[in-house]
PDB file of N, CA and C in Angstrom:
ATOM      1  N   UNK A   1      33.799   6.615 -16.885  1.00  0.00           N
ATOM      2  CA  UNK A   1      33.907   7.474 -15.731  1.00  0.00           C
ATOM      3  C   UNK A   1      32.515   8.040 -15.397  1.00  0.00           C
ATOM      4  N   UNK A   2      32.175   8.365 -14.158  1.00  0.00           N
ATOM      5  CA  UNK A   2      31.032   8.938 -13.705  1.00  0.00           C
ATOM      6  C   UNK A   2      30.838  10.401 -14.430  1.00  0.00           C
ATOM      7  N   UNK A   3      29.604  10.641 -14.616  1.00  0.00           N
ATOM      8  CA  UNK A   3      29.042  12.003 -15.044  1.00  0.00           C
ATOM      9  C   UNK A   3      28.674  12.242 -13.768  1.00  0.00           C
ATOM     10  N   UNK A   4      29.209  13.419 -12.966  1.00  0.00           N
ATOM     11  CA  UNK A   4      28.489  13.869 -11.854  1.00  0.00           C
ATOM     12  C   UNK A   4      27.249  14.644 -12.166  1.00  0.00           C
ATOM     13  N   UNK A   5      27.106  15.553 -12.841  1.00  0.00           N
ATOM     14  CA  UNK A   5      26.371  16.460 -12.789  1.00  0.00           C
ATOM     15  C   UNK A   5      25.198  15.681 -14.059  1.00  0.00           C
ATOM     16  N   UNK A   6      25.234  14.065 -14.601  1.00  0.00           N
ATOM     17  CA  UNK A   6      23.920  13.451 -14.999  1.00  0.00           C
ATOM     18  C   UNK A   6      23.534  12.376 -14.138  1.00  0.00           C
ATOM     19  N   UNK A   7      24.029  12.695 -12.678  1.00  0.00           N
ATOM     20  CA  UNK A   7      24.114  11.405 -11.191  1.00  0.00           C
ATOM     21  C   UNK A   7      22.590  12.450 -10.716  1.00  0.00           C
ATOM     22  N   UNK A   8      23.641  13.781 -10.384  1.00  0.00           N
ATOM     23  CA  UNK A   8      22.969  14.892  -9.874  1.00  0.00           C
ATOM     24  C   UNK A   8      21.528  14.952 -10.301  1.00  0.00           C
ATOM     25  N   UNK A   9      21.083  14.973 -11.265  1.00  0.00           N
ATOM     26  CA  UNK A   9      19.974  15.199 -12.320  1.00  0.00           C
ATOM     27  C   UNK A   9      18.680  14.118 -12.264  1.00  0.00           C
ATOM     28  N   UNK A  10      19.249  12.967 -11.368  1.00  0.00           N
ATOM     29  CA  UNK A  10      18.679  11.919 -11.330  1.00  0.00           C
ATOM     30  C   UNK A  10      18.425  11.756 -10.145  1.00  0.00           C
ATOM     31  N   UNK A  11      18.975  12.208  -9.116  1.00  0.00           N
ATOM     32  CA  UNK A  11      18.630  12.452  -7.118  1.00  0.00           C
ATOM     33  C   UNK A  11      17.436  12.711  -7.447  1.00  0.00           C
ATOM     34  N   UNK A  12      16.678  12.268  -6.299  1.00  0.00           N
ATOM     35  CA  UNK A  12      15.488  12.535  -5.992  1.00  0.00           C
ATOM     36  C   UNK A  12      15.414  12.103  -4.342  1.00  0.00           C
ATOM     37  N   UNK A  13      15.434  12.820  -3.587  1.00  0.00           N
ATOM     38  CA  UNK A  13      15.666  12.427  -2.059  1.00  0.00           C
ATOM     39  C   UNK A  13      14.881  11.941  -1.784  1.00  0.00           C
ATOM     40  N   UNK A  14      14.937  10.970  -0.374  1.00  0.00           N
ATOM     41  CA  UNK A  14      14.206   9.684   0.068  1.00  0.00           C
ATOM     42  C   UNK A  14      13.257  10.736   0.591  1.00  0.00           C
ATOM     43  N   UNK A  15      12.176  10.033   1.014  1.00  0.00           N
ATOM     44  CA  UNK A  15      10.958  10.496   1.846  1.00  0.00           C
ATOM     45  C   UNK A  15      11.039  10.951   3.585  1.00  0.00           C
ATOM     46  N   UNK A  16      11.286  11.590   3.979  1.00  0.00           N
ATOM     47  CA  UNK A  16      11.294  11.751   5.893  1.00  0.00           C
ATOM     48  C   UNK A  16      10.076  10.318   6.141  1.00  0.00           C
ATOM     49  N   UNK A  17      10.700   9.874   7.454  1.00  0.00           N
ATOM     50  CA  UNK A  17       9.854   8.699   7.700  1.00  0.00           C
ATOM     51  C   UNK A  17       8.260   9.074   8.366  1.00  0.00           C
ATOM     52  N   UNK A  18       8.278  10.397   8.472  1.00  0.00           N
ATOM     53  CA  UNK A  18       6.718  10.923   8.762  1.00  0.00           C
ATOM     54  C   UNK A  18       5.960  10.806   7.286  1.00  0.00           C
ATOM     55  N   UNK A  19       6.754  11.178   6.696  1.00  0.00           N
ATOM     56  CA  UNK A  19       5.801  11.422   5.295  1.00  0.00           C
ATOM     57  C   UNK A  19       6.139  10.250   4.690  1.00  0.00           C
ATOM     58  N   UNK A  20       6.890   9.291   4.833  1.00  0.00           N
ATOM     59  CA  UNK A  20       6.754   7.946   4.383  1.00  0.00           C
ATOM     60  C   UNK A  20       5.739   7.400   4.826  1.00  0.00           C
ATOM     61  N   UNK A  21       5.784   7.408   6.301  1.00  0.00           N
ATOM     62  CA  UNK A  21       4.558   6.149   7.088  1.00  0.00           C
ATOM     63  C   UNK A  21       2.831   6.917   6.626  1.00  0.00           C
ATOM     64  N   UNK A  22       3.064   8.494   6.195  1.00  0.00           N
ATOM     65  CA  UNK A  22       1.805   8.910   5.805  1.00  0.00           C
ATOM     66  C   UNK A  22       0.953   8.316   4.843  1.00  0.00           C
ATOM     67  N   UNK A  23       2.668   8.113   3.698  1.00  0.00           N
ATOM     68  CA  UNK A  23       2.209   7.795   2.420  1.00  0.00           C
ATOM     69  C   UNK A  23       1.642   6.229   2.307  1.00  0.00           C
ATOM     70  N   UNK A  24       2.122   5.514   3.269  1.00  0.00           N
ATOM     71  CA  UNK A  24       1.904   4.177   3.298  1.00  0.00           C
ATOM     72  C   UNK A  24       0.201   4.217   3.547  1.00  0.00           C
ATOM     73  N   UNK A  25       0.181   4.481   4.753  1.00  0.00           N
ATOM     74  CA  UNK A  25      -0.929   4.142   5.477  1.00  0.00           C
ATOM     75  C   UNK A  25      -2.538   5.218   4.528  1.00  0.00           C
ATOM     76  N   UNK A  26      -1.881   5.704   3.838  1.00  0.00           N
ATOM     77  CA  UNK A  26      -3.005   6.406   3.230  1.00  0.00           C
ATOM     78  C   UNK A  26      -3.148   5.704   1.776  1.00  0.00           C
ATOM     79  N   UNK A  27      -2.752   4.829   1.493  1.00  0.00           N
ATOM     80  CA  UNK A  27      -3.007   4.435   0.023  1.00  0.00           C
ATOM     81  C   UNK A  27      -3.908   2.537   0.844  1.00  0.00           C
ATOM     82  N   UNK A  28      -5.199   2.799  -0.397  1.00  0.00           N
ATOM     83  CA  UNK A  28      -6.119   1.614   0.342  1.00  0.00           C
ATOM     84  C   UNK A  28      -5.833   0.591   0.097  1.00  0.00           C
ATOM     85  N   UNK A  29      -5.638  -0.584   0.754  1.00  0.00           N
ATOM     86  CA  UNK A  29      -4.931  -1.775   0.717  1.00  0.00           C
ATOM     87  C   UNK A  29      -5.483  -2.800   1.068  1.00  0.00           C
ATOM     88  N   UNK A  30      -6.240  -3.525   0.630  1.00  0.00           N
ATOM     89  CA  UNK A  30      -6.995  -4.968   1.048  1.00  0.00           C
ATOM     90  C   UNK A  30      -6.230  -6.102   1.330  1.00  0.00           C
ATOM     91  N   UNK A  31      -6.379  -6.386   2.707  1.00  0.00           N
ATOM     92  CA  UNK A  31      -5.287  -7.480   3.110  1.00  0.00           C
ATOM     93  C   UNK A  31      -6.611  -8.664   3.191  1.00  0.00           C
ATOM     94  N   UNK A  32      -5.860 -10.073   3.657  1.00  0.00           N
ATOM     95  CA  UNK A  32      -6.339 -11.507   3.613  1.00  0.00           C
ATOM     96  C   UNK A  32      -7.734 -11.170   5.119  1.00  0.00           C
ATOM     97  N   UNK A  33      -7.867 -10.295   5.701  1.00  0.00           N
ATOM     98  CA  UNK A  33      -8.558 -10.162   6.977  1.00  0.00           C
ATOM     99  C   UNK A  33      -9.496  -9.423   6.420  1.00  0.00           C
ATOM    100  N   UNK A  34      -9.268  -8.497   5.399  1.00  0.00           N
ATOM    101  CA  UNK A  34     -10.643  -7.864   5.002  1.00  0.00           C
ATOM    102  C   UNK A  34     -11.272  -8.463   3.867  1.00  0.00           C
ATOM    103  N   UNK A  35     -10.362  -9.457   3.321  1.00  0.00           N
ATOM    104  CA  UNK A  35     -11.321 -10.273   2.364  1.00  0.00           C
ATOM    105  C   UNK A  35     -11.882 -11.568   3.161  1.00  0.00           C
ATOM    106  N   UNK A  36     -11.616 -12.080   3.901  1.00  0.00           N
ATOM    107  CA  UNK A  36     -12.590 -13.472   4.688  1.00  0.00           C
ATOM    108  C   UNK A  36     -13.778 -11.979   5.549  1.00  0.00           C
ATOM    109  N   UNK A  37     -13.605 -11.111   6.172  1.00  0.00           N
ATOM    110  CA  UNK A  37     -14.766 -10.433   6.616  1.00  0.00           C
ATOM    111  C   UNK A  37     -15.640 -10.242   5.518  1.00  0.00           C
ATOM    112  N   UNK A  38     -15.003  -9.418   4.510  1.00  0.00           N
ATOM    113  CA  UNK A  38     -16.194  -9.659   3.066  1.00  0.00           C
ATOM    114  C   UNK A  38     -16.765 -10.673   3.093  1.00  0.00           C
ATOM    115  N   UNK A  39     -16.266 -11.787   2.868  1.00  0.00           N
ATOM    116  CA  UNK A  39     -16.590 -13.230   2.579  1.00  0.00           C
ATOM    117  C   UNK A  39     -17.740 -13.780   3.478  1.00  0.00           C
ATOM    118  N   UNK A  40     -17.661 -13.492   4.962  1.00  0.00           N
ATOM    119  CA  UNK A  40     -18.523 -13.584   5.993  1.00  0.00           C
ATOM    120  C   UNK A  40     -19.789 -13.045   5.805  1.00  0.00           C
ATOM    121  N   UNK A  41     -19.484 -11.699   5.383  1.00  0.00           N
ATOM    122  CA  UNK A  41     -20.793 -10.838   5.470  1.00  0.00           C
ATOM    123  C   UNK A  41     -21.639 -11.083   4.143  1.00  0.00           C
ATOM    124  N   UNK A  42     -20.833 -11.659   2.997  1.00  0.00           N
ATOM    125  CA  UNK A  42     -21.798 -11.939   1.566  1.00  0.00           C
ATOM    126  C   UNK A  42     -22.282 -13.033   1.832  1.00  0.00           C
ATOM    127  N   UNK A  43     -21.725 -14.296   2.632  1.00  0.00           N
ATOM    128  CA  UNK A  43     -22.285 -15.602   2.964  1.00  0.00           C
ATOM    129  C   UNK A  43     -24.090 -15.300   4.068  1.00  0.00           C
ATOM    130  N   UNK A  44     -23.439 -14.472   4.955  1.00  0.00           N
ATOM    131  CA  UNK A  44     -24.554 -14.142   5.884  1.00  0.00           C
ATOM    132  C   UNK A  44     -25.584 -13.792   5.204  1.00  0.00           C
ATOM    133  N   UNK A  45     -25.586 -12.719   4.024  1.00  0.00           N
ATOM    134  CA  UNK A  45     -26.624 -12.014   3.001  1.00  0.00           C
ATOM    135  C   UNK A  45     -27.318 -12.941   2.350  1.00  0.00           C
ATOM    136  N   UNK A  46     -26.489 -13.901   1.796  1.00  0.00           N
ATOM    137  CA  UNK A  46     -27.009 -15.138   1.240  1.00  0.00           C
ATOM    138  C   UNK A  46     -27.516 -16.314   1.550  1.00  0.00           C
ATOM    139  N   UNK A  47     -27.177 -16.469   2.725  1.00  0.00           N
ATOM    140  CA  UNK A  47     -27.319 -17.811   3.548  1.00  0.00           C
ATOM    141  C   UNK A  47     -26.693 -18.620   3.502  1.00  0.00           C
ATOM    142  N   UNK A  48     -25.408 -18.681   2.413  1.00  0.00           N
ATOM    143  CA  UNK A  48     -24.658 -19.743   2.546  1.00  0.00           C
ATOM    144  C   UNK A  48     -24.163 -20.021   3.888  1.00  0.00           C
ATOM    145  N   UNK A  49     -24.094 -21.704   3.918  1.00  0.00           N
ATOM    146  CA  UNK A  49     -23.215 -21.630   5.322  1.00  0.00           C
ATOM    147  C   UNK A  49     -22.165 -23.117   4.997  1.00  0.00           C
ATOM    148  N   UNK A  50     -21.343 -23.653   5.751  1.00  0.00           N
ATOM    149  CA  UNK A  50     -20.290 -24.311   5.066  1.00  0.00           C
ATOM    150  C   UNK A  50     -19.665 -24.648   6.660  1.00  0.00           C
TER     151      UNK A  50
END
């Protein structure tokens, strides 16, 4: 049978979607577009070209 009050103890309410999309967009995240720009700009430094 359910323990309500060790259900209770374990809630932790979801995030409001303001302070969700905050939390998202504030944690730093390197996607596939900022690694080929890296990639561009260390080739340019170097001279590689391809």
């Amino acid at each position: 049978m359910i323990n309500f009050e060790e259900e209770l103890k374990k809630f932790h309410p979801s995030l409001e979607v303001e302070d969700a999309e905050e939390a998202i967009y504030n944690q730093d995240l390197t996607d596939m577009a900022d690694l080929m720009v890296k990639v561009v700009k260390e080739s340019k430094k170097t001279g590689v070209t391809e």
